[in-house]
Protein backbone atom coordinates (compact mmCIF):
# COMPACT_ATOMS: atom_id res chain seq x y z
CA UNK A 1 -4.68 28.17 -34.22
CA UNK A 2 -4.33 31.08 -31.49
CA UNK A 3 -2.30 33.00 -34.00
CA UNK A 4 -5.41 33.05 -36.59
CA UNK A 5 -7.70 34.27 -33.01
CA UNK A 6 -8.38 37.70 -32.60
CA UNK A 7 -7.12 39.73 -29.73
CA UNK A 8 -10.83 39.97 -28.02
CA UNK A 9 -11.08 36.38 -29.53
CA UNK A 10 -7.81 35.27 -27.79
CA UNK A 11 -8.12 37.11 -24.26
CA UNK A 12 -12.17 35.43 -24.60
CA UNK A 13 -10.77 31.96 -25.19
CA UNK A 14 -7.87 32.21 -22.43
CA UNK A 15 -10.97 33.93 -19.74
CA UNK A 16 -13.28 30.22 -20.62
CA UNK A 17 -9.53 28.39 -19.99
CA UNK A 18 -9.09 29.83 -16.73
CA UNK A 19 -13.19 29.89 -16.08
CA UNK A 20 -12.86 25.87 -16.91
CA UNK A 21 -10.00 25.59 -14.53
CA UNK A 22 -11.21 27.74 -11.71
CA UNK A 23 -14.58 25.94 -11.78
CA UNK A 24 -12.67 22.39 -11.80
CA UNK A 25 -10.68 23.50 -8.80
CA UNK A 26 -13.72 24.96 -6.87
CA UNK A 27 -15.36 21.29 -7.56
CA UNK A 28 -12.43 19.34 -6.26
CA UNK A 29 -12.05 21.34 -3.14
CA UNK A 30 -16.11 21.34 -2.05
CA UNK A 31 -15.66 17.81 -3.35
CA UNK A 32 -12.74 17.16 -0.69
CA UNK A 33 -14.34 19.49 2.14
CA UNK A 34 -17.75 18.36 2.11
CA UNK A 35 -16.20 14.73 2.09
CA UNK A 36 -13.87 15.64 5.32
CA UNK A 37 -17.27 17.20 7.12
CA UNK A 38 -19.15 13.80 6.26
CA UNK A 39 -16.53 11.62 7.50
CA UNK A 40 -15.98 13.80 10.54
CA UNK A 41 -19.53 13.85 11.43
CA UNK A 42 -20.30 10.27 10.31
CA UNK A 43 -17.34 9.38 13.37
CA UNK A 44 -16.85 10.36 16.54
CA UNK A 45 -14.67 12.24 17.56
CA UNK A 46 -11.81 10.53 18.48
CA UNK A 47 -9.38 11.77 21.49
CA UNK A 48 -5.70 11.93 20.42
CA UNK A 49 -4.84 10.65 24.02
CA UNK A 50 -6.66 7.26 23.27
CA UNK A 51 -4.60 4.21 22.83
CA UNK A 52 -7.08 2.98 20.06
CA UNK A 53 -5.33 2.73 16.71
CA UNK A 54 -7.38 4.63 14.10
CA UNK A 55 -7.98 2.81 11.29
CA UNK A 56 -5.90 3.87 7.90
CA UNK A 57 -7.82 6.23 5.40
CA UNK A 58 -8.33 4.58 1.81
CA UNK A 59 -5.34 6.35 0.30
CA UNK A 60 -2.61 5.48 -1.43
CA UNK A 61 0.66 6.51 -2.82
CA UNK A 62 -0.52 8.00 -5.62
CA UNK A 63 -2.34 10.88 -3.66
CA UNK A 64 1.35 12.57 -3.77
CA UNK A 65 2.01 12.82 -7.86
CA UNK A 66 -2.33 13.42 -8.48
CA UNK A 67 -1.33 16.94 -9.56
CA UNK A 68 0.13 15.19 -12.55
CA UNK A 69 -3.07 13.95 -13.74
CA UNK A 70 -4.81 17.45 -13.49
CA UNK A 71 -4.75 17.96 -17.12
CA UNK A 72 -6.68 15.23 -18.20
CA UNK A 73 -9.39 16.08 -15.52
CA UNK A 74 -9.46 19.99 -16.19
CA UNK A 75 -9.39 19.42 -20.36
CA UNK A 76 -12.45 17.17 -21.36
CA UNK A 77 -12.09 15.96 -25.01
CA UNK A 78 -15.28 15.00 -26.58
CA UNK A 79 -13.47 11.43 -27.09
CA UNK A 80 -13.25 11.14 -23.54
CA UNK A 81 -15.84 9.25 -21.29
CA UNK A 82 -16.48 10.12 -17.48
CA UNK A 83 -14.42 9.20 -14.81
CA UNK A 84 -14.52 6.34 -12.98
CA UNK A 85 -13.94 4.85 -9.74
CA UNK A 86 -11.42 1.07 -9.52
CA UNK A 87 -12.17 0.42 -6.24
CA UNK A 88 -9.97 -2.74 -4.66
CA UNK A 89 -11.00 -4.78 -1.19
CA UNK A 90 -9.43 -7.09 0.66
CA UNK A 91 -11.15 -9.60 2.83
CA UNK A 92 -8.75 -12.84 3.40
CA UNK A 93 -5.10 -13.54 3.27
CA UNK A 94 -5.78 -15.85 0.37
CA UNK A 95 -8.47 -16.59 -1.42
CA UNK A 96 -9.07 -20.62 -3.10
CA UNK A 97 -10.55 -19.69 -6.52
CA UNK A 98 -11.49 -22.89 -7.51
CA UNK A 99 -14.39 -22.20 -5.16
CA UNK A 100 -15.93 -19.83 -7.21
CA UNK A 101 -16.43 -22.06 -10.24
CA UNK A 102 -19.83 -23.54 -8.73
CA UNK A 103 -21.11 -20.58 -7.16
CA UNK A 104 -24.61 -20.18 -8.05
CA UNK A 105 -24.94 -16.09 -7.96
CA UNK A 106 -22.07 -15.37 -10.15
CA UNK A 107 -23.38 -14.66 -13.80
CA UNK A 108 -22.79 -17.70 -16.27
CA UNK A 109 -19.68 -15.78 -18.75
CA UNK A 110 -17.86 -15.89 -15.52
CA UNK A 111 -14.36 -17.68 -16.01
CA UNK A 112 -10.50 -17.85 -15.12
CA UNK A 113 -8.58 -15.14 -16.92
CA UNK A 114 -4.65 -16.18 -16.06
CA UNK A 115 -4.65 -16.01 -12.24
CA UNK A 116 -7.35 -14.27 -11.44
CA UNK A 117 -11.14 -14.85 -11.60
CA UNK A 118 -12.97 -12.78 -13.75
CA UNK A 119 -16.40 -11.30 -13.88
CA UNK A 120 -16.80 -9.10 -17.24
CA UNK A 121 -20.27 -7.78 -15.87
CA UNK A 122 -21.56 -7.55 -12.75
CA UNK A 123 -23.81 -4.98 -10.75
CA UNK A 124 -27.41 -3.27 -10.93
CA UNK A 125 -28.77 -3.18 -14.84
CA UNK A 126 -27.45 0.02 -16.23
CA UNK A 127 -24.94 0.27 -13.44
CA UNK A 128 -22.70 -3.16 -14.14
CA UNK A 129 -18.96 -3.24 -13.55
CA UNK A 130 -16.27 -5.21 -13.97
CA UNK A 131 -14.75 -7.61 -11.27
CA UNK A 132 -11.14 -9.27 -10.93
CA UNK A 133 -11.07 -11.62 -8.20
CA UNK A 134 -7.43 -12.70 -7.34
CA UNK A 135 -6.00 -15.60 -5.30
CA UNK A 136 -4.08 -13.07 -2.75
CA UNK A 137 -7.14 -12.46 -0.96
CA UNK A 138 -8.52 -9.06 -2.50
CA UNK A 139 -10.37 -8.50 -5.62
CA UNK A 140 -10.99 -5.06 -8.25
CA UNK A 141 -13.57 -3.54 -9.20
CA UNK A 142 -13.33 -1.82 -12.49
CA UNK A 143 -16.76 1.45 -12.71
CA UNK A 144 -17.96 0.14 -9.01
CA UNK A 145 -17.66 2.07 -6.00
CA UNK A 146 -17.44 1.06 -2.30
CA UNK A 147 -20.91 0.21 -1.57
CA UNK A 148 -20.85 -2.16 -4.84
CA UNK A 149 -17.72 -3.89 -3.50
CA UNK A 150 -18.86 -4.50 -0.33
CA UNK A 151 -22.33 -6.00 -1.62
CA UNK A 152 -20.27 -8.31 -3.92
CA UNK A 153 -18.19 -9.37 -1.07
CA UNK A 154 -21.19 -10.08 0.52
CA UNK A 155 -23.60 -11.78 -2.11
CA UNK A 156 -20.49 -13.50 -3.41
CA UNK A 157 -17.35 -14.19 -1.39
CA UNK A 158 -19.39 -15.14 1.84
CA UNK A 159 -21.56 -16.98 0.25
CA UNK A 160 -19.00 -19.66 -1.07
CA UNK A 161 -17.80 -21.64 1.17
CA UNK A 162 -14.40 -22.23 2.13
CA UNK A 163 -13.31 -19.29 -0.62
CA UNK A 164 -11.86 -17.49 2.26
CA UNK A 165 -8.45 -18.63 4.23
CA UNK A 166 -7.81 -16.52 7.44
CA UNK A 167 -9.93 -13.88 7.01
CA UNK A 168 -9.05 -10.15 7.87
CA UNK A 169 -10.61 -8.33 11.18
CA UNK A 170 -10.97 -5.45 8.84
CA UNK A 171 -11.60 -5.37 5.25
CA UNK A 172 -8.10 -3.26 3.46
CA UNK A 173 -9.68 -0.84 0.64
CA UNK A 174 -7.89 1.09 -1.78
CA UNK A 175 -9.54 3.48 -4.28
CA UNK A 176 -8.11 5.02 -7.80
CA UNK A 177 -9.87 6.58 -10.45
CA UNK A 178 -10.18 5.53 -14.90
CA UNK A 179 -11.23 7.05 -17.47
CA UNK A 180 -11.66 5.48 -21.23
CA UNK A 181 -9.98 7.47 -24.12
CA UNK A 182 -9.69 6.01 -27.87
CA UNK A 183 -7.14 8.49 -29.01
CA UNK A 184 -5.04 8.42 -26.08
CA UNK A 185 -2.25 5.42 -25.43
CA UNK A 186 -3.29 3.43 -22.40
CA UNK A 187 -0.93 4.50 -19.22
CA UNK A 188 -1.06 5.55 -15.42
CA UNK A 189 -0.58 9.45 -15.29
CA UNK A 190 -0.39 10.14 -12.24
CA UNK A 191 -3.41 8.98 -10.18
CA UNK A 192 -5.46 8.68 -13.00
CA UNK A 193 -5.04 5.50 -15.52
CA UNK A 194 -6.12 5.87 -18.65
CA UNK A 195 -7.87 3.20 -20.94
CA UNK A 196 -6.94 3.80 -24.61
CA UNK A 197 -4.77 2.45 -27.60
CA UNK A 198 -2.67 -0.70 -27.25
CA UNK A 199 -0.44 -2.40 -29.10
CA UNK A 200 -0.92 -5.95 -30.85
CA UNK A 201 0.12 -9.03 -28.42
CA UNK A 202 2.95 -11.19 -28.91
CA UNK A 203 1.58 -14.05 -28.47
CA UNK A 204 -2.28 -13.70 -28.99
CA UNK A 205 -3.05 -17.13 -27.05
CA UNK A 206 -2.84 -14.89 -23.97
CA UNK A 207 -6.33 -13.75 -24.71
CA UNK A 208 -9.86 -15.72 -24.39
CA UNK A 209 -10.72 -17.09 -27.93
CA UNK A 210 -14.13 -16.52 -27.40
CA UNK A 211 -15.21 -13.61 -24.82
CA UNK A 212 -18.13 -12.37 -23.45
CA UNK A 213 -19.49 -9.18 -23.73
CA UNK A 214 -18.07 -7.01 -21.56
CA UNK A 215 -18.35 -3.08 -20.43
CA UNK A 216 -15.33 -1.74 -21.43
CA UNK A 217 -13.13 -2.31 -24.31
CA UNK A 218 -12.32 -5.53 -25.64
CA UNK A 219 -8.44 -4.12 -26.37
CA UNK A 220 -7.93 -2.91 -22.95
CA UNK A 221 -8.33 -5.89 -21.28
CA UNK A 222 -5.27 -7.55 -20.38
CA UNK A 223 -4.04 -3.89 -19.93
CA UNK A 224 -7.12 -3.37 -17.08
CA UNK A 225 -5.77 -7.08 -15.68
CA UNK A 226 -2.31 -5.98 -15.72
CA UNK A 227 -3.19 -2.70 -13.39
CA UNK A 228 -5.94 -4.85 -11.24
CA UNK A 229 -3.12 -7.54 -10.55
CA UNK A 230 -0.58 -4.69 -9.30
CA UNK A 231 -3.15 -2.63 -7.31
CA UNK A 232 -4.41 -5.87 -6.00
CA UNK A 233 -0.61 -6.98 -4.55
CA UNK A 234 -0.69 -3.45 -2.84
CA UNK A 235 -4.30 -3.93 -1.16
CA UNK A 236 -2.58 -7.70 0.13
CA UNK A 237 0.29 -6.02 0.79
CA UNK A 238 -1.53 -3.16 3.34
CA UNK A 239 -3.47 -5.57 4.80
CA UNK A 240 0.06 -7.68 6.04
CA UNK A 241 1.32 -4.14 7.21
CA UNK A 242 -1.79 -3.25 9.22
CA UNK A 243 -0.96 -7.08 10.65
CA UNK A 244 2.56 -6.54 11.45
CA UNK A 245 1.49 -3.36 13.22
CA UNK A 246 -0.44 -5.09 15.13
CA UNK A 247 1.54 -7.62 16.21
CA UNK A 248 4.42 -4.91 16.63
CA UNK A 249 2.69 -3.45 18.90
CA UNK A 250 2.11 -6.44 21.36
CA UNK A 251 5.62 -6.83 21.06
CA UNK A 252 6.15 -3.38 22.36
CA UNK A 253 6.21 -3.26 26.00
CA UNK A 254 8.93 -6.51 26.48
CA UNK A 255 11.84 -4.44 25.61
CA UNK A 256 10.27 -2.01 28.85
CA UNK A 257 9.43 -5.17 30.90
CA UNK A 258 12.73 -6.74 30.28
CA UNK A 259 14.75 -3.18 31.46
CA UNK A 260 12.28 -2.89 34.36
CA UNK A 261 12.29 -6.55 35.90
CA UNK A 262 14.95 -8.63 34.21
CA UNK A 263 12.73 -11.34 33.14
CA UNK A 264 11.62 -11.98 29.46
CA UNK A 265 8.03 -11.39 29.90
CA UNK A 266 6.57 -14.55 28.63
CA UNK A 267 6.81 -17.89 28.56
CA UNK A 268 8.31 -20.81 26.52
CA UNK A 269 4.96 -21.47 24.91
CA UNK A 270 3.80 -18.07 24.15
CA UNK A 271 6.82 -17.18 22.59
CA UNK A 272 6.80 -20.35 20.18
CA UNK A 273 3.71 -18.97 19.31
CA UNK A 274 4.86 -15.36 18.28
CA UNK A 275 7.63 -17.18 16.96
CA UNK A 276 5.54 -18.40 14.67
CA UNK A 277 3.18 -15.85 13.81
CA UNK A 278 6.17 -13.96 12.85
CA UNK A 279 7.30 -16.51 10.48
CA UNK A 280 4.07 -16.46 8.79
CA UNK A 281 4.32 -12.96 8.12
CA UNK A 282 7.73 -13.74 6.42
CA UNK A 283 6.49 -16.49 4.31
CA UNK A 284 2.77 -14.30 3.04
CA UNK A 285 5.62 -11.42 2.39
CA UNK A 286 7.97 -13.75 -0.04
CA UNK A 287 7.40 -17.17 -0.20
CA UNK A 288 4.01 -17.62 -1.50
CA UNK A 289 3.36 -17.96 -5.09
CA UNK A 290 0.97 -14.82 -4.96
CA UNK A 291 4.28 -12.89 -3.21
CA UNK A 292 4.95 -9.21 -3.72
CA UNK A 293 8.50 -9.08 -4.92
CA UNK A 294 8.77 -11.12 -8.64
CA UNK A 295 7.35 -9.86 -11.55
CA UNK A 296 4.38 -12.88 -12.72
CA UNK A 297 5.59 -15.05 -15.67
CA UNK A 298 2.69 -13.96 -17.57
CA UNK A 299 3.98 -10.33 -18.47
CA UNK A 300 7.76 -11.87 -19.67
CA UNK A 301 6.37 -12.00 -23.24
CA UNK A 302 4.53 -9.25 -23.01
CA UNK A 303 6.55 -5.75 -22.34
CA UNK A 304 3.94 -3.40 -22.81
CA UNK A 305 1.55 -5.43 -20.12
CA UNK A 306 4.45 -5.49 -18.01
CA UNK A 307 4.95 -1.65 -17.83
CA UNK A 308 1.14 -1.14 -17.08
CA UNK A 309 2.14 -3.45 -14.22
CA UNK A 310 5.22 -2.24 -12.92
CA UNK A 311 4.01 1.30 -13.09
CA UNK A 312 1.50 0.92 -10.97
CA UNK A 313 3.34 -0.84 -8.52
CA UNK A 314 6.46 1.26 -8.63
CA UNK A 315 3.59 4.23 -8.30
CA UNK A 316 2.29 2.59 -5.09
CA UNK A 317 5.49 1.58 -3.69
CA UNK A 318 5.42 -2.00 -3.41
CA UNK A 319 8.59 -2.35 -3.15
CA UNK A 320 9.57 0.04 -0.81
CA UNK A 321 6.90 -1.06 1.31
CA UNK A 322 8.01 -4.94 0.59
CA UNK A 323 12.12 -3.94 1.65
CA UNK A 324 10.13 -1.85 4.70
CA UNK A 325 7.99 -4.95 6.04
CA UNK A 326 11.05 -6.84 5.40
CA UNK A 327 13.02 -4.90 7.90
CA UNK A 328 10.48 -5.03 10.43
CA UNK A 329 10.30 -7.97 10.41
CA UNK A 330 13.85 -8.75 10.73
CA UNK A 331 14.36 -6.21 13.70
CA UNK A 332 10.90 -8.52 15.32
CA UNK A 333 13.04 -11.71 14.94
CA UNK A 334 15.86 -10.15 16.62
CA UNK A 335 13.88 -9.46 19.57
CA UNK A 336 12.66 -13.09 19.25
CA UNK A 337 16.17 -14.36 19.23
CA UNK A 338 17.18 -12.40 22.15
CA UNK A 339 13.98 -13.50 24.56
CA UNK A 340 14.82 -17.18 23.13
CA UNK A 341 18.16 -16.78 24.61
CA UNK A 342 17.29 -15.57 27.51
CA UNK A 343 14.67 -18.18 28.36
CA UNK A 344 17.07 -21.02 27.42
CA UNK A 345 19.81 -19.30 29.87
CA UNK A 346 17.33 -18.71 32.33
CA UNK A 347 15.90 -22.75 31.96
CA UNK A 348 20.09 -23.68 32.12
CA UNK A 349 20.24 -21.68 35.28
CA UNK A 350 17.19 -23.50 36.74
CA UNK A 351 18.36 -27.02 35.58
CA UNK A 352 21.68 -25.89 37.15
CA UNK A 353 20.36 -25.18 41.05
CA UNK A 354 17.93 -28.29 40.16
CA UNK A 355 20.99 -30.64 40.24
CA UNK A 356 22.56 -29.10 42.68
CA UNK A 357 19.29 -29.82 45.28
CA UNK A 358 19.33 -33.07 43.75
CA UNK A 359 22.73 -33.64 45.06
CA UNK A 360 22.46 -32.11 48.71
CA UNK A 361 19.29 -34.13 48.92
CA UNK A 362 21.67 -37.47 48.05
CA UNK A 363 24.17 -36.56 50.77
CA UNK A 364 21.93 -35.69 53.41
CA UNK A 365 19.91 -39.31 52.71
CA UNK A 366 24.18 -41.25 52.45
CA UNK A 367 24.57 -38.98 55.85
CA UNK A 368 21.59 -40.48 56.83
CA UNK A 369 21.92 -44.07 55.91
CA UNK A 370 25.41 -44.26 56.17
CA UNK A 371 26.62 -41.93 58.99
CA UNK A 372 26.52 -44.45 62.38
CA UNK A 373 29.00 -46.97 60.79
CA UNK A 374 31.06 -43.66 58.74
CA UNK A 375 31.78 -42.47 62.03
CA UNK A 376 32.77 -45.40 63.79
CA UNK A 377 34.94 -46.19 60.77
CA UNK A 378 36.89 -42.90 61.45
CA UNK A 379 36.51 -41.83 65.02
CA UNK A 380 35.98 -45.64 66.75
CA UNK A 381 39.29 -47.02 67.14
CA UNK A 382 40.90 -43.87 68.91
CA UNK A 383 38.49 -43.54 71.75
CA UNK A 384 38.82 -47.33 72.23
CA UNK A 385 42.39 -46.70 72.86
CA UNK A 386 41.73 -43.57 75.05
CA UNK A 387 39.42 -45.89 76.99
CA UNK A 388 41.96 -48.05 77.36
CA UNK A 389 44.60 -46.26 78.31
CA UNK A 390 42.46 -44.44 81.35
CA UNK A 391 41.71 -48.15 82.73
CA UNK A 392 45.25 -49.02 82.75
CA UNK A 393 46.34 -46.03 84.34
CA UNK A 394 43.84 -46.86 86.47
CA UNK A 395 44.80 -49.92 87.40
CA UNK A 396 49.09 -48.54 87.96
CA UNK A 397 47.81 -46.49 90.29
C-alpha cells in the first residue's frame, strides 16, 4: 500500500500518523495530570511524618506492561467500539449468594452463571452495564464506572440482608479498561482486554440455554466471566493484604517491647486472640473454596477460558502476591510461637515459686503445730541429765 503512495502522499500520511499519536499522548497526559490535581485538591494534604496509613491508590499490576496496549488505543479501526471502564469492588470477605435470589431491586433475567451471580443489564437507561457478583466478597462491573459500583453496592448488596459476612472497613477497588472488537481474537494486551472472536466450546452445556438480552456480545461471555472471576480473586486478594498490614502492624512494636523490658507484651488471652486472627488469614488465603491458588474446575474443559483466566491473574500477580501473603504470614506465626513460649515459661516459672511458698507456708504451720513436742523430742532428755547431774554434785559436796 505505501509503495503505491506518493512521496508528498507518503510523508502526508506518516505527518496524520504522528499528528494521531502526538494528540493521543497529549490526551493521556492532561488526562493523568488533571486527574493528579483533582485528587490532590479533593484531599488534604497529608504530612509524610503522620503515622496514618494512606489508603492504596486503585492500581494494579498491570499499570507496569500498559505501554503494551498503546497500539490499540493510538490506532482506532472503524470495527472498534469505545473504551470502556471494568471496574471491580470489594465490600465483604465473602459474600452468601443465595441471598440475592429474592432481592426485590435486582432486574427479573438475573440468575446464577457457574459461581458467580450475574446481572446481564443493570444501570441508568442508555447507560446499563453488566454485573458479576462473586461469592469471595467483590463483584465486576463490565461499561460501569466507580460511582455506578458504589450505587449498586448500595441499592443492592446493603439492601439484602445477611449477603454480607465480615464486612471490610474500606471498600478494595480495582479499575481496568475493554474495548469490543469483531475482527480481533479476544485476549488481555497489556492493560487493555479485548472482547472479540472466540472459539466454539467443548462442551456447550457450559452456557445458559436460554439467555437474556444482554449489552455485550453473546460469544464473549464466558470469556468476560473468565477475566471478571480472575480480577475478582485479585480485588479479595488486596483486600486480605490491606488486612494483614494491618494486623502486621499491631504486631510491630512487641519485638521492641520484648528487647526493651523482657516481658512478652500481652497476655494469655490477647494472644489466643491474635492467634487466631492470624489463622483466619491463613484459612481466607488457601483453604476456602473461593481460595486464590487452584485453578476453578470449570475452565479444565475449557483451555481457551482458562488462558483468559490465567492471564489475567498471572498479569496481576496473584500468585506472587498469594506466595508473598503466605510468607508473612508464616514469619507472624513465628512471632506467635515465640511469645507462646515465652508466656508458658514465664507461667512455669510462676507455678514454680508458687509451690515453693506453698511449701515454706507448710513448714512454718508443722514448726508451728509441731515444734514444742519436736524439741523436747531432741533437746529434752540431755538437759534432764545436766539437771541431774548439778543436784548430785550438789548433794557430794
Amino acid at each position: 500500500m505505501f509503495a503505491r503512495l506518493l512521496p508528498t502522499q507518503m510523508h502526508l500520511h506518516r505527518r496524520i500518523s504522528q499528528r494521531v499519536y502526538k494528540k493521543y499522548l497529549v490526551t493521556t497526559l492532561y488526562r493523568t495530570l488533571t486527574s493528579g490535581a483533582a485528587s490532590a485538591s479533593s484531599k488534604p494534604s497529608e504530612n509524610p511524618l503522620s503515622d496514618a496509613k494512606a489508603k492504596p491508590k486503585a492500581s494494579t499490576p498491570l499499570r507496569r506492561s500498559a505501554s503494551a496496549s498503546l497500539p490499540i488505543r493510538a490506532n482506532p479501526t472503524p470495527t472498534r467500539g469505545e473504551i470502556q471502564t471494568v471496574f471491580t469492588l470489594a465490600t465483604a470477605e465473602r459474600y452468601l449468594l443465595s441471598r440475592l435470589r429474592a432481592h426485590p431491586d435486582l432486574p427479573a433475567r438475573s440468575q446464577t452463571l457457574h459461581e458467580a451471580w450475574w446481572i446481564p443489564k443493570w444501570g441508568a437507561p442508555g447507560k446499563e452495564g453488566e454485573i458479576f457478583v462473586f461469592s469471595n466478597g467483590s463483584f465486576v462491573c463490565w461499561g460501569l464506572g466507580e460511582n455506578d459500583a458504589k450505587r449498586f453496592a448500595a441499592e443492592v448488596i446493603d439492601r439484602a440482608p445477611g449477603i454480607e459476612v465480615a464486612p471490610l472497613k474500606e471498600p478494595e477497588t480495582e479499575e481496568l479498561e475493554f474495548v469490543v472488537d469483531p475482527i480481533e481474537n479476544t485476549r488481555l494486551q497489556g492493560d487493555l482486554i479485548i472482547l472479540g472472536q472466540t472459539s466454539p466450546l467443548n462442551e456447550a452445556e457450559l452456557l445458559p440455554s436460554k439467555l437474556p438480552p444482554m449489552i455485550f456480545p453473546e460469544e464473549t461471555l464466558l470469556a468476560r466471566y473468565a477475566f471478571s472471576q480472575a480480577l475478582s480473586r485479585s480485588t479479595a486478594l488486596s483486600a486480605l493484604e490491606i488486612s494483614l498490614e494491618d494486623y502486621l502492624t499491631s504486631m510491630a512494636l512487641l519485638p521492641h517491647t520484648l528487647a526493651q523490658t523482657g516481658k512478652p507484651g500481652m497476655g494469655r488471652t490477647q494472644l489466643i486472640k491474635q492467634l487466631g486472627e492470624l489463622m483466619k488469614f491463613r484459612q481466607g488465603l488457601n483453604l476456602n473454596r473461593e481460595n486464590f491458588s487452584d485453578v476453578p474446575d470449570f475452565y479444565w474443559s475449557e483451555p481457551e477460558l482458562e488462558s483468559y483466566f490465567k492471564s489475567l491473574s498471572n498479569a496481576l500477580e496473584v500468585k506472587t502476591r498469594t506466595a508473598s501473603v503466605n510468607d508473612k504470614i508464616t514469619y507472624a506465626a513465628d512471632i506467635q510461637s515465640i511469645l507462646r513460649q515465652l508466656l508458658t515459661e514465664s507461667s512455669t516459672h510462676s507455678m514454680e515459686l508458687v509451690i515453693i511458698a506453698l511449701i515454706a507456708v507448710e513448714v512454718v504451720i508443722a514448726l508451728i503445730r509441731d515444734g514444742p513436742e519436736l524439741w523436747h523430742m531432741f533437746f529434752g532428755p540431755e538437759k534432764d541429765k545436766i539437771a541431774d547431774d548439778k543436784l548430785a554434785l550438789v548433794d557430794v559436796l
